[in-house]
PDB file of N, CA and C in Angstrom:
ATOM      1  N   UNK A   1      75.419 119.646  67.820  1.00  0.00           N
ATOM      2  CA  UNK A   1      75.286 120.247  69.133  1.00  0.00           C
ATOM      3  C   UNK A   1      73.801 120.466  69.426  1.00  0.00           C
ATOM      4  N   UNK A   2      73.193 119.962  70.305  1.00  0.00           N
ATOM      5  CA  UNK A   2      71.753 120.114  71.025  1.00  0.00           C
ATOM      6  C   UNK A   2      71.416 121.176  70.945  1.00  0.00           C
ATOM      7  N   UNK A   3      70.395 122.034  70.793  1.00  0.00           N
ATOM      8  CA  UNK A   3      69.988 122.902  71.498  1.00  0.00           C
ATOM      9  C   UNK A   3      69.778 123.161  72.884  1.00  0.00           C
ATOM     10  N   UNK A   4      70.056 124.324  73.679  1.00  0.00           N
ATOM     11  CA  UNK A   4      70.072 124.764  75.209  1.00  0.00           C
ATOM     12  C   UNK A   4      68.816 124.833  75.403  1.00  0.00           C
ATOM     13  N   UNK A   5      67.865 124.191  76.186  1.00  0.00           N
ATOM     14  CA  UNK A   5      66.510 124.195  76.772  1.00  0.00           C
ATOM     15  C   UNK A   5      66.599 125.281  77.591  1.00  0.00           C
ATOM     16  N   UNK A   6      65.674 126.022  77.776  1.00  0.00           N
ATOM     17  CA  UNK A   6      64.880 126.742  78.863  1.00  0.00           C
ATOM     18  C   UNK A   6      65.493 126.571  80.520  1.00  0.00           C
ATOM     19  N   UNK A   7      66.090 127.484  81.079  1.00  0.00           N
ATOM     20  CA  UNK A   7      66.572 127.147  82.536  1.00  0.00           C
ATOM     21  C   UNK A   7      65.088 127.090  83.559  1.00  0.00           C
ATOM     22  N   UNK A   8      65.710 126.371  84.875  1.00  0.00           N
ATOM     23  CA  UNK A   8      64.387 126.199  85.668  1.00  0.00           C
ATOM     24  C   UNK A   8      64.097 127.790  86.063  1.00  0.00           C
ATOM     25  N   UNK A   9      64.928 128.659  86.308  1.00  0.00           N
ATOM     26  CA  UNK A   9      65.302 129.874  87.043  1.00  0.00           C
ATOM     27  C   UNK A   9      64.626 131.404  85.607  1.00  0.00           C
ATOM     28  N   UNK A  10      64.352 130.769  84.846  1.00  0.00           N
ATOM     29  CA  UNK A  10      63.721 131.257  83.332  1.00  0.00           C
ATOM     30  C   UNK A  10      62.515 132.007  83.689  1.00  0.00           C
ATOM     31  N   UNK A  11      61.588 131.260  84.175  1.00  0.00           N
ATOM     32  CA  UNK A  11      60.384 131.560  84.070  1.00  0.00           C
ATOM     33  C   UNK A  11      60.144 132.803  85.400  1.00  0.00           C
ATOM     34  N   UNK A  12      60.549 132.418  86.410  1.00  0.00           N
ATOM     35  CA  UNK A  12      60.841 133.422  87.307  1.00  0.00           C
ATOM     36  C   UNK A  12      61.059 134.561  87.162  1.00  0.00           C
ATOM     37  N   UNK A  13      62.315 134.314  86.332  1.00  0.00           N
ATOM     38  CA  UNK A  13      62.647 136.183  86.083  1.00  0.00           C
ATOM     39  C   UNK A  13      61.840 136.767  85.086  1.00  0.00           C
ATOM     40  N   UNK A  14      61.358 135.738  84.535  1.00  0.00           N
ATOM     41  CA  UNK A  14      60.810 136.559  82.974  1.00  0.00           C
ATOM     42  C   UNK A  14      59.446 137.348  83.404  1.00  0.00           C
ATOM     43  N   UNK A  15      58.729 136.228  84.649  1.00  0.00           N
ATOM     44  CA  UNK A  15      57.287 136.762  85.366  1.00  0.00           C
ATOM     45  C   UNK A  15      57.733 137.980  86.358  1.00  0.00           C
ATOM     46  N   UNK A  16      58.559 137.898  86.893  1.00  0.00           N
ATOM     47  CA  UNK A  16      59.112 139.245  87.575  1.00  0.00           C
ATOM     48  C   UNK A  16      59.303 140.326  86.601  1.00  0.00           C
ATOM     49  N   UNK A  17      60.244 140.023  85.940  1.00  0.00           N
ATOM     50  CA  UNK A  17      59.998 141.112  84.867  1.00  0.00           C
ATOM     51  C   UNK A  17      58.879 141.962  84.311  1.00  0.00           C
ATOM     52  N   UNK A  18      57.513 140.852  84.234  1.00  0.00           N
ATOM     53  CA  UNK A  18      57.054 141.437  83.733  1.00  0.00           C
ATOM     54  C   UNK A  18      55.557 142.262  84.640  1.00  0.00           C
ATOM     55  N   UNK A  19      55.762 141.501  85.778  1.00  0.00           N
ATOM     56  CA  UNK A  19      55.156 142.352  87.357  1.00  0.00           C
ATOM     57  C   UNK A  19      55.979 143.489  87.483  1.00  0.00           C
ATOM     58  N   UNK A  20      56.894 143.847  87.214  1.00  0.00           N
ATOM     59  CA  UNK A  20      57.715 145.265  87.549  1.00  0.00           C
ATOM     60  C   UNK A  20      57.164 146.179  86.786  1.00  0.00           C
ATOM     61  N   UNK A  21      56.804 145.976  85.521  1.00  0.00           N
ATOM     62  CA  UNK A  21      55.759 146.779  84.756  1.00  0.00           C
ATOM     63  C   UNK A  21      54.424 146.980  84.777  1.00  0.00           C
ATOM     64  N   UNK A  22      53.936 146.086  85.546  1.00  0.00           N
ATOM     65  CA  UNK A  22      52.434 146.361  86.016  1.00  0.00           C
ATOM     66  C   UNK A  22      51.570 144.910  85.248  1.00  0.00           C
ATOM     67  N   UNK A  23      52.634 144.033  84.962  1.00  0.00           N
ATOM     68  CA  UNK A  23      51.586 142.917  83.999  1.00  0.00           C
ATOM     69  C   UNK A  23      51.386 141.488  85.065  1.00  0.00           C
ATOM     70  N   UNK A  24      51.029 141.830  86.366  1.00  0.00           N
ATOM     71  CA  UNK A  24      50.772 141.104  87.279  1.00  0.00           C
ATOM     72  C   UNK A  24      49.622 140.103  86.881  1.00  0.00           C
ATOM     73  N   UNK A  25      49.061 140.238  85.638  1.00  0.00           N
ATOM     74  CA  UNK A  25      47.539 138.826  85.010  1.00  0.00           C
ATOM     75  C   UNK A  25      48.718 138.350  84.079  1.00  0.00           C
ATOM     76  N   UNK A  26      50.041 138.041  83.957  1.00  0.00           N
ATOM     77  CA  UNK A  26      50.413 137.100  82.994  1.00  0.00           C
ATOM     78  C   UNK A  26      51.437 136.076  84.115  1.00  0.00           C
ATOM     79  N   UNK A  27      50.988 135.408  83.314  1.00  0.00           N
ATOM     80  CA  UNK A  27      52.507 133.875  84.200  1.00  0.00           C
ATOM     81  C   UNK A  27      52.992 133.293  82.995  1.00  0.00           C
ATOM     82  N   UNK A  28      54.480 132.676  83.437  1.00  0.00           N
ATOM     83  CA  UNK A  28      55.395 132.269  82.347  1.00  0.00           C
ATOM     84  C   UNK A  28      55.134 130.584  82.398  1.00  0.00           C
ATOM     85  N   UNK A  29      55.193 129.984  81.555  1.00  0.00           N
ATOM     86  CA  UNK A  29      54.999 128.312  81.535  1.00  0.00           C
ATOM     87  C   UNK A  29      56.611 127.737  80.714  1.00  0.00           C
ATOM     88  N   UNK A  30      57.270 127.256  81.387  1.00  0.00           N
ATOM     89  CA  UNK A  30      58.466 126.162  80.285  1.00  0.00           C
ATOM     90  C   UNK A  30      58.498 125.066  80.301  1.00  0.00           C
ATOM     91  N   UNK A  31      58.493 124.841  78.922  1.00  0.00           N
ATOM     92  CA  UNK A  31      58.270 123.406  78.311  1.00  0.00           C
ATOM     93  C   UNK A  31      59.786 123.406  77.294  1.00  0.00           C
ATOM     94  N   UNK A  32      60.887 122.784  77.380  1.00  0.00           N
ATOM     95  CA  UNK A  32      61.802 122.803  76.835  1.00  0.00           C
ATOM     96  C   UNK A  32      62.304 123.667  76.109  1.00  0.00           C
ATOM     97  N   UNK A  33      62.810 124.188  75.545  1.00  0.00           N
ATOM     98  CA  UNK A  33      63.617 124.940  74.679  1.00  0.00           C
ATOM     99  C   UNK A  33      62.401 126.605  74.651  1.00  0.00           C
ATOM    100  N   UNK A  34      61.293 126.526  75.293  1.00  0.00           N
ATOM    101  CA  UNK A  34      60.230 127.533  75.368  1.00  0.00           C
ATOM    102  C   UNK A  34      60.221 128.231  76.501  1.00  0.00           C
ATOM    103  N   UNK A  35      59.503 129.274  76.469  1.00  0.00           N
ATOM    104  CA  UNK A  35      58.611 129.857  77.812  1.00  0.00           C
ATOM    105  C   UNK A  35      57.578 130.663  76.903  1.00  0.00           C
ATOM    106  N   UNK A  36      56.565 130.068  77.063  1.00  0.00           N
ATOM    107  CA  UNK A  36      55.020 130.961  76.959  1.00  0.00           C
ATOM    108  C   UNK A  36      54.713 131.810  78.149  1.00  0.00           C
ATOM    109  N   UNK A  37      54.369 133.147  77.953  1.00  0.00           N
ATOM    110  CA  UNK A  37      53.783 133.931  78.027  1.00  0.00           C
ATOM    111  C   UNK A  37      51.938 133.942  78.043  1.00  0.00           C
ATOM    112  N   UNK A  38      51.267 133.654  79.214  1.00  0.00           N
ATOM    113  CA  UNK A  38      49.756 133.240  78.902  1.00  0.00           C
ATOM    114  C   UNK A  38      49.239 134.010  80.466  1.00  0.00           C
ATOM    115  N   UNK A  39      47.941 133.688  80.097  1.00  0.00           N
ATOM    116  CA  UNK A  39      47.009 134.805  81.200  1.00  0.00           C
ATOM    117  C   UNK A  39      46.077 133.827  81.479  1.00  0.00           C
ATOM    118  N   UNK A  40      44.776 134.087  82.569  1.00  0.00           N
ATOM    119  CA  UNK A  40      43.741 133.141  82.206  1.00  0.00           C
ATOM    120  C   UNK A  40      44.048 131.907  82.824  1.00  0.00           C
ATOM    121  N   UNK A  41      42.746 130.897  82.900  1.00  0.00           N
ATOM    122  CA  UNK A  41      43.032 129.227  83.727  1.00  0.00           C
ATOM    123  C   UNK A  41      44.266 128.665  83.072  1.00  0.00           C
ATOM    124  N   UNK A  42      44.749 127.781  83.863  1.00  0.00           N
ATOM    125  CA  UNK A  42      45.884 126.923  83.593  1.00  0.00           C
ATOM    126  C   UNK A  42      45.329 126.043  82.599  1.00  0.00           C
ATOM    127  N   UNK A  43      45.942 125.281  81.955  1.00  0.00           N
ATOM    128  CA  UNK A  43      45.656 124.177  81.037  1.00  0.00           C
ATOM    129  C   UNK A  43      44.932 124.850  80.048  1.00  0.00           C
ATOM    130  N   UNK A  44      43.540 124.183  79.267  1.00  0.00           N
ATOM    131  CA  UNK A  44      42.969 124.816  78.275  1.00  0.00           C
ATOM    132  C   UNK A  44      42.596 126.245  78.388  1.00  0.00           C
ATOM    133  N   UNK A  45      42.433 126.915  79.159  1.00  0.00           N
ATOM    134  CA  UNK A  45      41.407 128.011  79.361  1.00  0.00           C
ATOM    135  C   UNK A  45      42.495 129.016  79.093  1.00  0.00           C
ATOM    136  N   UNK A  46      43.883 128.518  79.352  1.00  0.00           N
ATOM    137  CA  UNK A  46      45.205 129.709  79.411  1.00  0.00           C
ATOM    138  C   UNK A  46      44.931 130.450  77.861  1.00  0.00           C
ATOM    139  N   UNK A  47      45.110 131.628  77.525  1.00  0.00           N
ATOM    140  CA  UNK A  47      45.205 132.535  76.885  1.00  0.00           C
ATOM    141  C   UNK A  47      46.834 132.968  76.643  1.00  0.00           C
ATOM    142  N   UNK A  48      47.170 132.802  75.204  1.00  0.00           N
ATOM    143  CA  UNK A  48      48.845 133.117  75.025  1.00  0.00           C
ATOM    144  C   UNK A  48      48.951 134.634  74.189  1.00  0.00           C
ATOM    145  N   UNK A  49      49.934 134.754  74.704  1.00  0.00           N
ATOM    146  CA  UNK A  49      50.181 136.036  74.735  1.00  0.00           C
ATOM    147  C   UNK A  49      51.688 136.016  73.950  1.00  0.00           C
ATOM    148  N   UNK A  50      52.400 135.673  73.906  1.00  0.00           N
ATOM    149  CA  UNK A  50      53.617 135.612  73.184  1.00  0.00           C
ATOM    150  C   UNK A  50      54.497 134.225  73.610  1.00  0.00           C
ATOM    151  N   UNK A  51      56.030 133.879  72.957  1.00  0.00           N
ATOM    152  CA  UNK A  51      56.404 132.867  73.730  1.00  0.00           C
ATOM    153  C   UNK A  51      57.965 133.416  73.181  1.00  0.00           C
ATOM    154  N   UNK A  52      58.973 133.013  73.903  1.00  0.00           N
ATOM    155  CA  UNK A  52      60.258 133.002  73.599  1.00  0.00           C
ATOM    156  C   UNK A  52      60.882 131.603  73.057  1.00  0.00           C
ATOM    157  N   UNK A  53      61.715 131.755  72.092  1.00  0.00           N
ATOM    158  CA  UNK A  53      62.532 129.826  72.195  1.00  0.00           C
ATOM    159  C   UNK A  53      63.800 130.584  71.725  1.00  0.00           C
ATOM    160  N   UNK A  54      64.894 129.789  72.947  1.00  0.00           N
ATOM    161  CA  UNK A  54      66.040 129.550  73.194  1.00  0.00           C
ATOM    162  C   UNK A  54      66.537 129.068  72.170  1.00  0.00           C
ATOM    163  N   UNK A  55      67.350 130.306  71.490  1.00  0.00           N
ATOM    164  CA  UNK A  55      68.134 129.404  70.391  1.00  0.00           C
ATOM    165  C   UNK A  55      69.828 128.830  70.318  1.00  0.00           C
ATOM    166  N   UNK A  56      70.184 129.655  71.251  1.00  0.00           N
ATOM    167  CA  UNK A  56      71.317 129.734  71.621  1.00  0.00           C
ATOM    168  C   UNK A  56      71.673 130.214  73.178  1.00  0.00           C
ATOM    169  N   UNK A  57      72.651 129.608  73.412  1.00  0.00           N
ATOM    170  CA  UNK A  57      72.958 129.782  75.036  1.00  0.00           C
ATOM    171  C   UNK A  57      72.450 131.578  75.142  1.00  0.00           C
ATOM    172  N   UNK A  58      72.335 132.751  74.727  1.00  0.00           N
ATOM    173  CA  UNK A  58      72.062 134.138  75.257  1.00  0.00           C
ATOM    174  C   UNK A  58      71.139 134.602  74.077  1.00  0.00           C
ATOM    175  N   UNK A  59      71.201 133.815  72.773  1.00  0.00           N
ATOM    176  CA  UNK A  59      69.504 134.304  72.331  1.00  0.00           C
ATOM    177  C   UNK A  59      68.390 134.001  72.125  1.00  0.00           C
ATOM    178  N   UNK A  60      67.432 134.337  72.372  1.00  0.00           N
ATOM    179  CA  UNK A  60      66.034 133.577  72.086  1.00  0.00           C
ATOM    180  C   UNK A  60      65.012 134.600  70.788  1.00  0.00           C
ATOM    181  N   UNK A  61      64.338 133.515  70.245  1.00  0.00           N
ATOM    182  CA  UNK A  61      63.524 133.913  69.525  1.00  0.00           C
ATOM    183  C   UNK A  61      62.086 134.476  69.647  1.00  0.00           C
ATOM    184  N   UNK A  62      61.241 135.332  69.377  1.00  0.00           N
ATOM    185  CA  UNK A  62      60.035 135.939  69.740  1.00  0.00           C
ATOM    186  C   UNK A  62      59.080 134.852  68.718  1.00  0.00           C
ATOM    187  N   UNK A  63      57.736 134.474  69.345  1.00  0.00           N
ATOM    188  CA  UNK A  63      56.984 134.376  68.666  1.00  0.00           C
ATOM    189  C   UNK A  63      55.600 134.640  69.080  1.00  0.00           C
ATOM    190  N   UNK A  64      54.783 134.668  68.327  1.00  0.00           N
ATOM    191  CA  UNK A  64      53.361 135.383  68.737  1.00  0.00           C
ATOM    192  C   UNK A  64      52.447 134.309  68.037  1.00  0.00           C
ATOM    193  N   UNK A  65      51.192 134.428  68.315  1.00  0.00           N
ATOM    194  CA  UNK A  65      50.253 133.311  68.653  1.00  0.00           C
ATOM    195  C   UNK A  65      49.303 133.931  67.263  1.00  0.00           C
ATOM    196  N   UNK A  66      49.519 133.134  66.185  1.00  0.00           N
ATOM    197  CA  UNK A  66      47.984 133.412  65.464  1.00  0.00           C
ATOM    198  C   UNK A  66      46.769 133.539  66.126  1.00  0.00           C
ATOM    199  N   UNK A  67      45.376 134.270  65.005  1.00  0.00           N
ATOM    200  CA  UNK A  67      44.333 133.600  65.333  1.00  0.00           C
ATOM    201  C   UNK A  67      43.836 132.448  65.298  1.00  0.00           C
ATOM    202  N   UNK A  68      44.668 131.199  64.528  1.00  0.00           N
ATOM    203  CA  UNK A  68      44.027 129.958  64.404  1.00  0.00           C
ATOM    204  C   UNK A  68      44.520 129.049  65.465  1.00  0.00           C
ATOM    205  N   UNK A  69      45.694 129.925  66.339  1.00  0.00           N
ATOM    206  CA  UNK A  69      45.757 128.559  67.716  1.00  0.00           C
ATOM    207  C   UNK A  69      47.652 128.775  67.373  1.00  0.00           C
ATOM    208  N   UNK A  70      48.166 129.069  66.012  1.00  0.00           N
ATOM    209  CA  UNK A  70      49.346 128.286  65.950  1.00  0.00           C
ATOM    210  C   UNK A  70      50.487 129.607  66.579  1.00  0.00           C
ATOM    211  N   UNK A  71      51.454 129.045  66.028  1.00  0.00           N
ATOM    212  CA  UNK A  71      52.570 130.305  67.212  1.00  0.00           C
ATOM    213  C   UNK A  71      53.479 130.365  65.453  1.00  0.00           C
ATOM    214  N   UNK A  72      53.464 131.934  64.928  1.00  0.00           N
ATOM    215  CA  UNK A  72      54.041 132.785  63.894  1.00  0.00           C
ATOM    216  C   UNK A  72      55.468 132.948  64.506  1.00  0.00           C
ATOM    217  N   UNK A  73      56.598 132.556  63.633  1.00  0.00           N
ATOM    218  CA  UNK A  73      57.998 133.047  64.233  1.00  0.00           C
ATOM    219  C   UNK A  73      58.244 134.710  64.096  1.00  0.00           C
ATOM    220  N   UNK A  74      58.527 135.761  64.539  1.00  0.00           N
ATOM    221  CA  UNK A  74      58.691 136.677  64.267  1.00  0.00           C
ATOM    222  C   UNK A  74      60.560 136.679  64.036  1.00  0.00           C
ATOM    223  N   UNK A  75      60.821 137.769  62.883  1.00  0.00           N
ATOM    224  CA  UNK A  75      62.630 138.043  62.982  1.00  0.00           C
ATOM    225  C   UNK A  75      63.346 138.618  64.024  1.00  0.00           C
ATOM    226  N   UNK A  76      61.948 138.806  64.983  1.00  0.00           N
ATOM    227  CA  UNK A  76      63.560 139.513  66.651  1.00  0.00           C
ATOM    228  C   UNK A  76      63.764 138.375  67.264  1.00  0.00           C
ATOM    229  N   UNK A  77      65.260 138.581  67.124  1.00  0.00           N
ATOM    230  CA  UNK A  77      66.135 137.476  68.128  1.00  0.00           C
ATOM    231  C   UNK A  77      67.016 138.479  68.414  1.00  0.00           C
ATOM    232  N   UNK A  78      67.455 138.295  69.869  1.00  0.00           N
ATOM    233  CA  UNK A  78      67.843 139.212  71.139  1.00  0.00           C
ATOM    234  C   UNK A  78      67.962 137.989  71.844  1.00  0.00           C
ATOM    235  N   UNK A  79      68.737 138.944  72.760  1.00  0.00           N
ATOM    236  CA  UNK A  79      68.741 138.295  74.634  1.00  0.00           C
ATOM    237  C   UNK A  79      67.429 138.837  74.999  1.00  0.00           C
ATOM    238  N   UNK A  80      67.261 137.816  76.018  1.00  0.00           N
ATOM    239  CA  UNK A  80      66.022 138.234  76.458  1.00  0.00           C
ATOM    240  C   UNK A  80      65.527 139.388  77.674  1.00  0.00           C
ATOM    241  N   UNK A  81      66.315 140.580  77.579  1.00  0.00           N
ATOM    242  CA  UNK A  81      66.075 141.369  78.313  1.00  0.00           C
ATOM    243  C   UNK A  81      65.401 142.488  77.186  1.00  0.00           C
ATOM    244  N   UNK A  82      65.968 142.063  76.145  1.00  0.00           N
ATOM    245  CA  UNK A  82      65.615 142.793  75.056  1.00  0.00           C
ATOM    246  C   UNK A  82      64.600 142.821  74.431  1.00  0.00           C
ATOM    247  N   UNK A  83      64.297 141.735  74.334  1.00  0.00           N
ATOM    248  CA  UNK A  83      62.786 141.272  73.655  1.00  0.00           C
ATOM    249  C   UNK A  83      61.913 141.607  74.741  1.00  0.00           C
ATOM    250  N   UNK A  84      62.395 141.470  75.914  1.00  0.00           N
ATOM    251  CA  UNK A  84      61.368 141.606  76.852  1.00  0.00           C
ATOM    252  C   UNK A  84      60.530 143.264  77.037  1.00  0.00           C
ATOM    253  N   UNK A  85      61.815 143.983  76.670  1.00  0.00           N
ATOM    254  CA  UNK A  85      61.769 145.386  76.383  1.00  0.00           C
ATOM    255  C   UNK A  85      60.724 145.833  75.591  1.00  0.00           C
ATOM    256  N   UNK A  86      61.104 145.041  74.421  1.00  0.00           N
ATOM    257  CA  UNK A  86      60.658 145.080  72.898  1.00  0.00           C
ATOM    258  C   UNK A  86      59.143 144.648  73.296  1.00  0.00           C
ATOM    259  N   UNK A  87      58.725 143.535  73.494  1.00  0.00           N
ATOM    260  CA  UNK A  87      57.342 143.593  74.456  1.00  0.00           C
ATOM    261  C   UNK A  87      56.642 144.657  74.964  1.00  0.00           C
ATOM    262  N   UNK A  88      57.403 145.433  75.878  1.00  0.00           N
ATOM    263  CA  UNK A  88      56.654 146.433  76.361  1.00  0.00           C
ATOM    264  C   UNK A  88      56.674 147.525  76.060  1.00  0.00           C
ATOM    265  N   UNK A  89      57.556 147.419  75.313  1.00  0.00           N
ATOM    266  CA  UNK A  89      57.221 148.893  74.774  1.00  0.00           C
ATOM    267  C   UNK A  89      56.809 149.257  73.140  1.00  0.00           C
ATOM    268  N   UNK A  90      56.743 148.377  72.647  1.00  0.00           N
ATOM    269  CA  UNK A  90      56.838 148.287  71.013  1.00  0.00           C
ATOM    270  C   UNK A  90      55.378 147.285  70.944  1.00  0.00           C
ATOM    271  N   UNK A  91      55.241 146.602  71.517  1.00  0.00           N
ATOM    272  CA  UNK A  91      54.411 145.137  70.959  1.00  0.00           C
ATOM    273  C   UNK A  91      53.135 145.095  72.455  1.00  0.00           C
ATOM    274  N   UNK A  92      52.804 146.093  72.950  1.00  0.00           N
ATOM    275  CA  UNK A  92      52.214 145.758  74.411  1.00  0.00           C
ATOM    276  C   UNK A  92      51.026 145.609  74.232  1.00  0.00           C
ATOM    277  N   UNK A  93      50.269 145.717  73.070  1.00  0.00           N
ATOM    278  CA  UNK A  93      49.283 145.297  72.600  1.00  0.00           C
ATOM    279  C   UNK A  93      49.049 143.200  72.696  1.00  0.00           C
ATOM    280  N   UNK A  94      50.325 142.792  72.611  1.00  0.00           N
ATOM    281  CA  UNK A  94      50.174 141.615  72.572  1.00  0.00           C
ATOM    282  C   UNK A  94      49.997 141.192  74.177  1.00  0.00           C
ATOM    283  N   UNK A  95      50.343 141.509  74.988  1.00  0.00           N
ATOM    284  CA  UNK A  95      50.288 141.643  76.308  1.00  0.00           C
ATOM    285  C   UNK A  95      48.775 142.186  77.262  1.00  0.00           C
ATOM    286  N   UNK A  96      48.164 142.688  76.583  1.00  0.00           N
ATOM    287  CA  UNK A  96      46.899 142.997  77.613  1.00  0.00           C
ATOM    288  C   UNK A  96      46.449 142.438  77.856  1.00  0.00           C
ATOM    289  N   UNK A  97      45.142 142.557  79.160  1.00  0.00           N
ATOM    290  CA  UNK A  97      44.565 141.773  79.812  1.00  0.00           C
ATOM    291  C   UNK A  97      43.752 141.012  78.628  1.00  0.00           C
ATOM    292  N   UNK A  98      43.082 140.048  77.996  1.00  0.00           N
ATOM    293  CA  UNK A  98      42.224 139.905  76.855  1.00  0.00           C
ATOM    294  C   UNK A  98      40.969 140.251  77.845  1.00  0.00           C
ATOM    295  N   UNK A  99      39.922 140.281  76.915  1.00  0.00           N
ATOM    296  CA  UNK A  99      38.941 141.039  77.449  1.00  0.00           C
ATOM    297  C   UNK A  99      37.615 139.539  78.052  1.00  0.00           C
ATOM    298  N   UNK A 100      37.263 139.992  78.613  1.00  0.00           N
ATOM    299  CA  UNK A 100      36.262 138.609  79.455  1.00  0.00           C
ATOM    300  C   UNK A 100      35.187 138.889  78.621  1.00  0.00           C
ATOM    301  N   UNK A 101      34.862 137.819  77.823  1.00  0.00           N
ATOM    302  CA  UNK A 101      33.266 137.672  77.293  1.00  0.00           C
ATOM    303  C   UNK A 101      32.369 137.262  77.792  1.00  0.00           C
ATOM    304  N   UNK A 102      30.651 137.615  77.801  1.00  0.00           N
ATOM    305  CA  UNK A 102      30.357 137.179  78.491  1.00  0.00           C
ATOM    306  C   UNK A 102      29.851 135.584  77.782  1.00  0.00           C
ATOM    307  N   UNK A 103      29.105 134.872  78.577  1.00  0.00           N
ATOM    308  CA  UNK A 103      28.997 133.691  77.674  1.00  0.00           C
ATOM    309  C   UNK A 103      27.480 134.168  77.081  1.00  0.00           C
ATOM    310  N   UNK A 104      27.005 133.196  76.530  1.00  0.00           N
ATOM    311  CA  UNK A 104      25.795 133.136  75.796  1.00  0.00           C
ATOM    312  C   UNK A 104      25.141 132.442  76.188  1.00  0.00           C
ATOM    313  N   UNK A 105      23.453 133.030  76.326  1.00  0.00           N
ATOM    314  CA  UNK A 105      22.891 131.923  77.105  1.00  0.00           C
ATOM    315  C   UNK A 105      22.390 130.952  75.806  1.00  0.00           C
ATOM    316  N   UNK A 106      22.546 129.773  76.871  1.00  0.00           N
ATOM    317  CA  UNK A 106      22.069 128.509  75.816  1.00  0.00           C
ATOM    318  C   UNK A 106      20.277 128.628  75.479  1.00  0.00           C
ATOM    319  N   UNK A 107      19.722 127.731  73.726  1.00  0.00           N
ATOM    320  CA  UNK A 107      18.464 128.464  73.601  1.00  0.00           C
ATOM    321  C   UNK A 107      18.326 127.131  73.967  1.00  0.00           C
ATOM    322  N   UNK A 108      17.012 127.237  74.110  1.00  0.00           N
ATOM    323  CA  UNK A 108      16.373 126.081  74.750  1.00  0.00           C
ATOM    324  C   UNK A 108      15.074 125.894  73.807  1.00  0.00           C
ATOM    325  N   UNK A 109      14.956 124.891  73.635  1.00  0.00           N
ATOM    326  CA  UNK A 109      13.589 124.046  72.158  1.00  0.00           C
ATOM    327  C   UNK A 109      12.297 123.648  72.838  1.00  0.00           C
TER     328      UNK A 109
END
């Protein structure tokens, strides 16, 4: 049996969701069986913040983003109203704005 991909109607609620709490700098992205959680330019510049994967028709899995780029499975699996919960109120550290650096000026020879 396949796994259930990500609905089109997914990402919507999950970004509403998470504007009802005040996290109006994050947008949801789905790419099959996913939805990332990211802030920041589209494409490279996006900043991730957590991601869900659909494991079953009503549960999905949490995962969170190392420092080296890769995505750590965490053991909460929930529906996703739950995790979403679990996000904000338990894990909202993973969720903040990240902070704007400034750049560095280039040295010159």
């Amino acid at each position: 049996m396949p796994k259930p991909a990500a609905e089109d109607y997914h990402p919507g609620e999950l970004e509403e969701a998470l504007s009802h709490h005040g996290l109006r700098h994050l947008r949801v992205r789905r790419r099959g069986d996913t939805l990332t959680i990211e802030s920041g330019s589209a494409g490279r510049g996006a900043f991730p913040h957590a991601r869900m994967r659909r494991e079953t028709v009503h549960l999905w899995r949490l995962e969170l983003p190392t420092s080296t780029g890769r995505w750590e499975t965490t053991p909460l699996r929930d529906v996703i109203d739950h995790l979403v919960a679990l996000l904000i109120s338990d894990l909202s550290w993973t969720l903040a704005e990240p902070p704007s650096l400034p750049s560095r000026p280039r040295r010159t020879r």
